[in-house]
Protein backbone atom coordinates (compact mmCIF):
# COMPACT_ATOMS: atom_id res chain seq x y z
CA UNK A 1 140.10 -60.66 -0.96
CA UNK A 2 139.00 -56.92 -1.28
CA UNK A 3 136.57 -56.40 -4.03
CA UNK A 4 136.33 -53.89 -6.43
CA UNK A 5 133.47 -51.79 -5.64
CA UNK A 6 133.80 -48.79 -7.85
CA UNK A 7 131.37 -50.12 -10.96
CA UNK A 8 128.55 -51.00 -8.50
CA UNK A 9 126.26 -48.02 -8.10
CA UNK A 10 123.73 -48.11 -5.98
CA UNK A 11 120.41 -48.88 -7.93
CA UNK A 12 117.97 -45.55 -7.57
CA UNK A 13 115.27 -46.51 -5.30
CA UNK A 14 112.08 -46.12 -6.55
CA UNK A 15 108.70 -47.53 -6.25
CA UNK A 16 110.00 -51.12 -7.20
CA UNK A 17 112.59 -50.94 -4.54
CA UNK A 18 112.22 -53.27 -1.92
CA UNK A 19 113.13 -53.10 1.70
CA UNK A 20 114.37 -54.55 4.37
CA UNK A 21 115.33 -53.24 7.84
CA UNK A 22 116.78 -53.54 11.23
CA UNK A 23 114.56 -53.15 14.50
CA UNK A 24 116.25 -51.97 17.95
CA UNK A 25 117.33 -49.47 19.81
CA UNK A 26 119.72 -47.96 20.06
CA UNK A 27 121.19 -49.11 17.09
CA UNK A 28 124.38 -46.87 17.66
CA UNK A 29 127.15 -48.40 15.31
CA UNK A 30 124.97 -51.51 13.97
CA UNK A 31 127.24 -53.38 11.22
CA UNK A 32 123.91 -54.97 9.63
CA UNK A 33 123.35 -51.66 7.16
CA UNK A 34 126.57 -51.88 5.99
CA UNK A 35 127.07 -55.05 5.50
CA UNK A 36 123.65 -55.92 3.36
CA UNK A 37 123.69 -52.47 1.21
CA UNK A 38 127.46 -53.55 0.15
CA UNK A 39 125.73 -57.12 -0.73
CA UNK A 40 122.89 -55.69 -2.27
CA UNK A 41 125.32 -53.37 -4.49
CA UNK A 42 127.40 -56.02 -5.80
CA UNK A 43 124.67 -58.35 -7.28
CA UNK A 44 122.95 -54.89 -8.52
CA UNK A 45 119.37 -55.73 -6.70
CA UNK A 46 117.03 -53.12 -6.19
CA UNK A 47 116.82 -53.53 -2.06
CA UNK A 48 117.78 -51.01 0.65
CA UNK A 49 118.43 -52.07 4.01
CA UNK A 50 117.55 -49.89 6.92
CA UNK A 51 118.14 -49.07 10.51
CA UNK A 52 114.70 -48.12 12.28
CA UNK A 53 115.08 -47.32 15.79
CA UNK A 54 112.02 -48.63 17.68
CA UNK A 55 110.62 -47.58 20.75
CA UNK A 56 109.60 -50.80 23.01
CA UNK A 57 105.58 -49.68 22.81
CA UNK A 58 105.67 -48.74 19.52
CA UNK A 59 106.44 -52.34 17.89
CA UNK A 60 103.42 -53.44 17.44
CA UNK A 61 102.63 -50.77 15.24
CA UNK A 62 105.65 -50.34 13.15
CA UNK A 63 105.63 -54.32 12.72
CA UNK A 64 101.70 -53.83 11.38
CA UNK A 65 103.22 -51.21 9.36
CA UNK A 66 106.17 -52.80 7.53
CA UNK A 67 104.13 -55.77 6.82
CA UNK A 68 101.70 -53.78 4.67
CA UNK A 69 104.61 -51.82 2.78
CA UNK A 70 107.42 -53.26 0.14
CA UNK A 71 109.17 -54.86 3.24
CA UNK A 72 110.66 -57.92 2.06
CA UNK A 73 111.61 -58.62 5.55
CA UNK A 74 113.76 -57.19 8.66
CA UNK A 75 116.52 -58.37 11.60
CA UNK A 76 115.36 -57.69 15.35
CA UNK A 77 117.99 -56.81 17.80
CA UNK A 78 118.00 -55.50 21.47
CA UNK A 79 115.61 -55.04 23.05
CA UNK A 80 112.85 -56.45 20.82
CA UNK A 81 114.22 -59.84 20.01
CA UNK A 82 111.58 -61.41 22.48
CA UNK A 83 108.40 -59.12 22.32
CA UNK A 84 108.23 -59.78 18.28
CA UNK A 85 107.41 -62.90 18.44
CA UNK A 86 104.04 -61.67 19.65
CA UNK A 87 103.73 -59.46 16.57
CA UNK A 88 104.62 -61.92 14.16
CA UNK A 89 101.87 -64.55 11.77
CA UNK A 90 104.40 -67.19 12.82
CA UNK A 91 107.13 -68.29 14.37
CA UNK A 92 109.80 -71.35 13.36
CA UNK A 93 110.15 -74.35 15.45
CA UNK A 94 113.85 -73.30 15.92
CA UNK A 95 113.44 -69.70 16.87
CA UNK A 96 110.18 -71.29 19.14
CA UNK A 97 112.79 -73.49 21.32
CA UNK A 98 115.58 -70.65 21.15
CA UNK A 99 112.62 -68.31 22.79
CA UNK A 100 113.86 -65.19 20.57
CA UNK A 101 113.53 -64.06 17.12
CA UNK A 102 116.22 -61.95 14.96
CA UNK A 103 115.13 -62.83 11.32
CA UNK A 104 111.57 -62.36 9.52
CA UNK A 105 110.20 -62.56 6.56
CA UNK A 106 107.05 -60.95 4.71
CA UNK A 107 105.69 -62.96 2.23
CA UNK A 108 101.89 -61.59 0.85
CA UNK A 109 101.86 -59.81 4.40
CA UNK A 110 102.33 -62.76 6.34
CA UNK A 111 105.31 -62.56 8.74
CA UNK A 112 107.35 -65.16 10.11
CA UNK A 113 110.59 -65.13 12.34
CA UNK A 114 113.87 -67.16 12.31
CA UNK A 115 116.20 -66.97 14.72
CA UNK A 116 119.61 -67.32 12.33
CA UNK A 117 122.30 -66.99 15.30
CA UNK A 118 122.81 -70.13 15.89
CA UNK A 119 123.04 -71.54 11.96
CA UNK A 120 125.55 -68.23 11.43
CA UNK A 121 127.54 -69.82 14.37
CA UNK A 122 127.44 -73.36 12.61
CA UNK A 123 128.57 -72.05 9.14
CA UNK A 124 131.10 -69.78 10.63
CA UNK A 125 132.77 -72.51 12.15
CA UNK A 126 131.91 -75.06 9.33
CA UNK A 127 133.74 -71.86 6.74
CA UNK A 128 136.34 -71.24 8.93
CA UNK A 129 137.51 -74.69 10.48
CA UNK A 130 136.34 -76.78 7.67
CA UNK A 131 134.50 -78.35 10.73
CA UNK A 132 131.11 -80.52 10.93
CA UNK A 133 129.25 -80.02 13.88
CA UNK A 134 127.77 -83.60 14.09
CA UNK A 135 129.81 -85.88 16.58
CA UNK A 136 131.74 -82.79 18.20
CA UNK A 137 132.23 -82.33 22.29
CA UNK A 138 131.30 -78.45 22.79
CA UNK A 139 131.78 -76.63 25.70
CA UNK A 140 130.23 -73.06 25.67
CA UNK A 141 131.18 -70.36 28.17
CA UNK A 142 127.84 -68.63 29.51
CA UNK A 143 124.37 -68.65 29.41
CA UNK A 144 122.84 -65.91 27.93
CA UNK A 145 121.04 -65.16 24.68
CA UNK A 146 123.21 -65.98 21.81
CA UNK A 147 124.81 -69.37 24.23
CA UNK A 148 121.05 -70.30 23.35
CA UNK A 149 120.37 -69.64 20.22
CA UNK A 150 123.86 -71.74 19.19
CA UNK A 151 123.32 -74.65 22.17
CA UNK A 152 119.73 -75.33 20.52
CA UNK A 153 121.41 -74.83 17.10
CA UNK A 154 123.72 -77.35 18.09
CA UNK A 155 122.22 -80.09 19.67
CA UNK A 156 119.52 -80.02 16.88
CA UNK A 157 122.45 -80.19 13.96
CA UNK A 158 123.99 -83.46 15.93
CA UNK A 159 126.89 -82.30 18.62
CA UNK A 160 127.35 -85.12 20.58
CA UNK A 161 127.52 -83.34 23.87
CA UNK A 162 127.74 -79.79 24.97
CA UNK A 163 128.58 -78.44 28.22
CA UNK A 164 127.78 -75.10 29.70
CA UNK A 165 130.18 -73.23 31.98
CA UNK A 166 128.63 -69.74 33.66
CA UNK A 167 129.59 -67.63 36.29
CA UNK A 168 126.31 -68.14 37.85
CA UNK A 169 125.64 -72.36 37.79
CA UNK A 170 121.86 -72.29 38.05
CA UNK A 171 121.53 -70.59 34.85
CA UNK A 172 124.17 -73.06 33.38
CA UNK A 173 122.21 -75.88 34.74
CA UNK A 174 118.58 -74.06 33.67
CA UNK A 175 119.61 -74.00 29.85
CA UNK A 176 121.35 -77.26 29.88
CA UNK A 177 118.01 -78.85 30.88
CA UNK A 178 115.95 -76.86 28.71
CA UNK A 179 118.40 -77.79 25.41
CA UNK A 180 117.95 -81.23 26.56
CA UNK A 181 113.92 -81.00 26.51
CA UNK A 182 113.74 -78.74 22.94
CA UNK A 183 116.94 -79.59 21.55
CA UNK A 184 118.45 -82.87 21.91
CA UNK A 185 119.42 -84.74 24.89
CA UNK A 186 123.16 -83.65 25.19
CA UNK A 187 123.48 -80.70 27.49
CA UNK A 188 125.11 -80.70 31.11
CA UNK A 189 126.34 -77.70 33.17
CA UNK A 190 129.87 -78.00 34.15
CA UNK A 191 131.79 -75.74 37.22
CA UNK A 192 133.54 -72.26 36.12
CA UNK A 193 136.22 -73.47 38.35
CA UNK A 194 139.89 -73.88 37.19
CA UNK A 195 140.08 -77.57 38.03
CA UNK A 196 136.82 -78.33 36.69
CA UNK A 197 137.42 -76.72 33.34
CA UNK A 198 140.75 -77.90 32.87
CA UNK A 199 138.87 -81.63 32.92
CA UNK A 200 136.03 -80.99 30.94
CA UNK A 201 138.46 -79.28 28.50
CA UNK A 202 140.11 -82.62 27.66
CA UNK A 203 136.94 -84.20 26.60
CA UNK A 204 136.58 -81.08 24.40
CA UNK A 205 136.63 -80.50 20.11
CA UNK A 206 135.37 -77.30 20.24
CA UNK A 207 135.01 -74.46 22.94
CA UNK A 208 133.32 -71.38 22.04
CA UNK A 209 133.04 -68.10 24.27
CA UNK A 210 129.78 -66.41 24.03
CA UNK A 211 130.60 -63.78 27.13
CA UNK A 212 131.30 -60.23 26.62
CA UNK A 213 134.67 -60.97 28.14
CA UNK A 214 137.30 -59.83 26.24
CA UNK A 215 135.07 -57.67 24.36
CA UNK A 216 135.80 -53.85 24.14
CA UNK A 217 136.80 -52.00 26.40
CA UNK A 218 137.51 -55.24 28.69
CA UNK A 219 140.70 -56.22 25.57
CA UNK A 220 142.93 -57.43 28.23
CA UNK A 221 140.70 -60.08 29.70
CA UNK A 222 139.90 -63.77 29.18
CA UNK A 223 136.77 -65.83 29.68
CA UNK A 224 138.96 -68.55 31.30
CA UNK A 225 142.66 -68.71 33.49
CA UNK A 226 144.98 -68.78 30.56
CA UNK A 227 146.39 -72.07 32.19
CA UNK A 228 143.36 -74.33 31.88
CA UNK A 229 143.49 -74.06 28.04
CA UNK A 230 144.72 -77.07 26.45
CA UNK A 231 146.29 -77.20 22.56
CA UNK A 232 144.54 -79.01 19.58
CA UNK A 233 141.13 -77.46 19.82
CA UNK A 234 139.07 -75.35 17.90
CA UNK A 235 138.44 -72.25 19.98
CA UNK A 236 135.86 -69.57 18.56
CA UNK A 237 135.01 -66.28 20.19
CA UNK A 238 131.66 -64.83 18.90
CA UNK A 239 133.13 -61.34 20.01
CA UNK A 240 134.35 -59.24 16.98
CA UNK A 241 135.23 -56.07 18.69
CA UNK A 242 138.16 -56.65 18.54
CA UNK A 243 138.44 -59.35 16.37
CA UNK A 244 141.52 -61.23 17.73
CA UNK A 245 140.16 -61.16 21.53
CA UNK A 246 142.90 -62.01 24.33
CA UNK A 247 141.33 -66.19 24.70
CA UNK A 248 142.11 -66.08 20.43
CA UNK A 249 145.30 -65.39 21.29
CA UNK A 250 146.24 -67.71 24.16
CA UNK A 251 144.77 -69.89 21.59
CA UNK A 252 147.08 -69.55 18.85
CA UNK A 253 150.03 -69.65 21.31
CA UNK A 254 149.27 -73.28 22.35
CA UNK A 255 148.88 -74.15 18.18
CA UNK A 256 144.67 -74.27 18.85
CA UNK A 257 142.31 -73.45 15.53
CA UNK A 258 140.58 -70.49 16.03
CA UNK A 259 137.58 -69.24 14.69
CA UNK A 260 136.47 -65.36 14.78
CA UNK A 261 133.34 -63.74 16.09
CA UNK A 262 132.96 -62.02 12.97
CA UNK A 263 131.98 -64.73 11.07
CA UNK A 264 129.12 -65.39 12.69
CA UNK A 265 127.87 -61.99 12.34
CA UNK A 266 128.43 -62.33 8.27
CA UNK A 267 127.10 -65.85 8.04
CA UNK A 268 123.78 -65.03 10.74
CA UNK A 269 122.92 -62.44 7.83
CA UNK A 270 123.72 -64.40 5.07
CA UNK A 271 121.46 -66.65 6.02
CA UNK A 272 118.97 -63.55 6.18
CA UNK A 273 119.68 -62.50 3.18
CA UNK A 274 119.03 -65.93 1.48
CA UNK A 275 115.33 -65.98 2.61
CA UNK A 276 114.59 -61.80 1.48
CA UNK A 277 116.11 -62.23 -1.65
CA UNK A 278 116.15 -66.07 -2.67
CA UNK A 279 119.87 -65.52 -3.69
CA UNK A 280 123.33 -67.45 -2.24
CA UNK A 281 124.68 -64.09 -0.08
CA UNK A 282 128.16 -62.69 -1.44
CA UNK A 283 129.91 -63.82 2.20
CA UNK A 284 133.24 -61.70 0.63
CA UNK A 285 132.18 -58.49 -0.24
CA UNK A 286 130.04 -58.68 3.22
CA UNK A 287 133.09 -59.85 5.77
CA UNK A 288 134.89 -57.17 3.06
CA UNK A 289 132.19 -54.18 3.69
CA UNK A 290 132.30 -54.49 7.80
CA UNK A 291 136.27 -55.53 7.80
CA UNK A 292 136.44 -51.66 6.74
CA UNK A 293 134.15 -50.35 9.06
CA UNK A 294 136.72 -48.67 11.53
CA UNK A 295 135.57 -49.16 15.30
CA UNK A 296 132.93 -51.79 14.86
CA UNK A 297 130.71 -51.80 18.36
């Protein structure tokens, strides 16, 4: 539902203006900006949310920095997502097990970081498929960063199992064990092969791709052989570049529910948003604000 923007002016900023920003580099076409400012606009509050490129020695400094000014928080990306936790006053028990922080908060100059990947995964799905988590079969295709943040998320919010399928096993197998020790025990590493996918896929509610594959400029490709992909699941793709990926589309062919990537991205900083400014986030006018952003990276 596109919302009328025109009668929200940006507030003035001035010295009661508070701030929030985004830490990385490069941050190149970051949606984050975009996306807050528009929520910030419509509910008239007097934030501003900006990029800040960092330089990997410099974050101590500009952490030490923000925490002393009217920061009301900030979002860590690549490369830093790590390395802050060391900067921080503390650290959540969930961003602790997920090993990487991309939320904090600055409350009387104390710090703390969140890791909100995982939660935007679980309300993206819960928003778009009307789904609980609790009781569901998952199987999650690789084994990097954000496969972590949403297999902890998971298996702490009640999945009753989730599988991990990666090109390389041992680091299939390496997260499955460690979900099982700080998450819940639920986790196995299943084979990338055809035959063994096609199995596992039967015991399967949900399957969610958390690969580049399919992501721009690699459109034409899919995570798994089209073949192997059975009907009557719910099949998300936390890629949103572009937003109906090629394994969304074999998806909808065989009548599966589908949930985009760029939900998660709206509901990860909703989430933010809720803890800088104590207010529900308006999810529209967000997905709204990035939907127009042309070539999203």
């Amino acid at each position: 539902m596109p919302m009328n923007t025109d009668n929200h002016h940006h507030a003035p900023i001035d010295t009661r203006t508070r701030l929030v920003g985004l830490l990385g580099q490069p941050l190149g076409h970051s949606l984050s900006p975009v996306m807050h400012n528009q929520a910030f606009r419509i509910l008239g509050l007097n934030y501003c949310y900006l990029p800040i490129e960092v330089a990997d020695g410099d974050l101590e400094t500009v952490t030490a920095g923000i925490a002393k000014m009217n920061f009301a928080g900030y979002n860590v990306t690549i490369p830093h997502k790590i390395r802050i936790m060391d900067c921080l006053d503390a650290v959540d028990s969930l961003a602790q097990a997920i090993g990487a922080v991309n939320t904090v908060t600055i409350r009387d100059g104390r710090s703390t970081g969140y890791n909100t990947d995982g939660i935007g995964f679980v309300r993206s799905l819960e928003a778009a498929g009307g789904l609980s988590i609790k009781g569901q079969a998952v199987m999650m295709l690789g084994s990097g960063g954000a496969a972590r943040a949403i297999a902890m998320t998971l298996a702490r919010q009640g999945a009753a199992r989730i599988a991990i399928a990666n090109r390389t096993a041992a680091k299939a197998h390496a997260l499955a064990v460690d979900v099982n020790a700080q998450g819940r025990d639920c986790c196995q590493a299943v084979p990338l092969a055809p035959d063994a996918l096609k199995v596992a896929l039967r015991h399967t509610d949900i399957l969610v791709n958390t690969t580049s594959v399919g992501m721009h400029p690699r459109e034409g490709e899919c995570p798994i052989p089209d073949h192997v992909l059975p009907g009557g699941l719910v099949v998300c793709d936390i890629v949103y570049n572009p937003r109906q990926t090629r394994l969304l589309n074999i998806a909808r062919q065989k009548g599966c529910r589908l949930v985009e990537g760029l939900g998660m991205l709206v509901y990860q900083g909703a989430v933010g948003f809720q803890m800088w400014t104590g207010l529900e986030a308006p999810v529209e006018a967000m997905f709204d604000a990035i939907s127009r952003v042309s070539s999203p990276k």
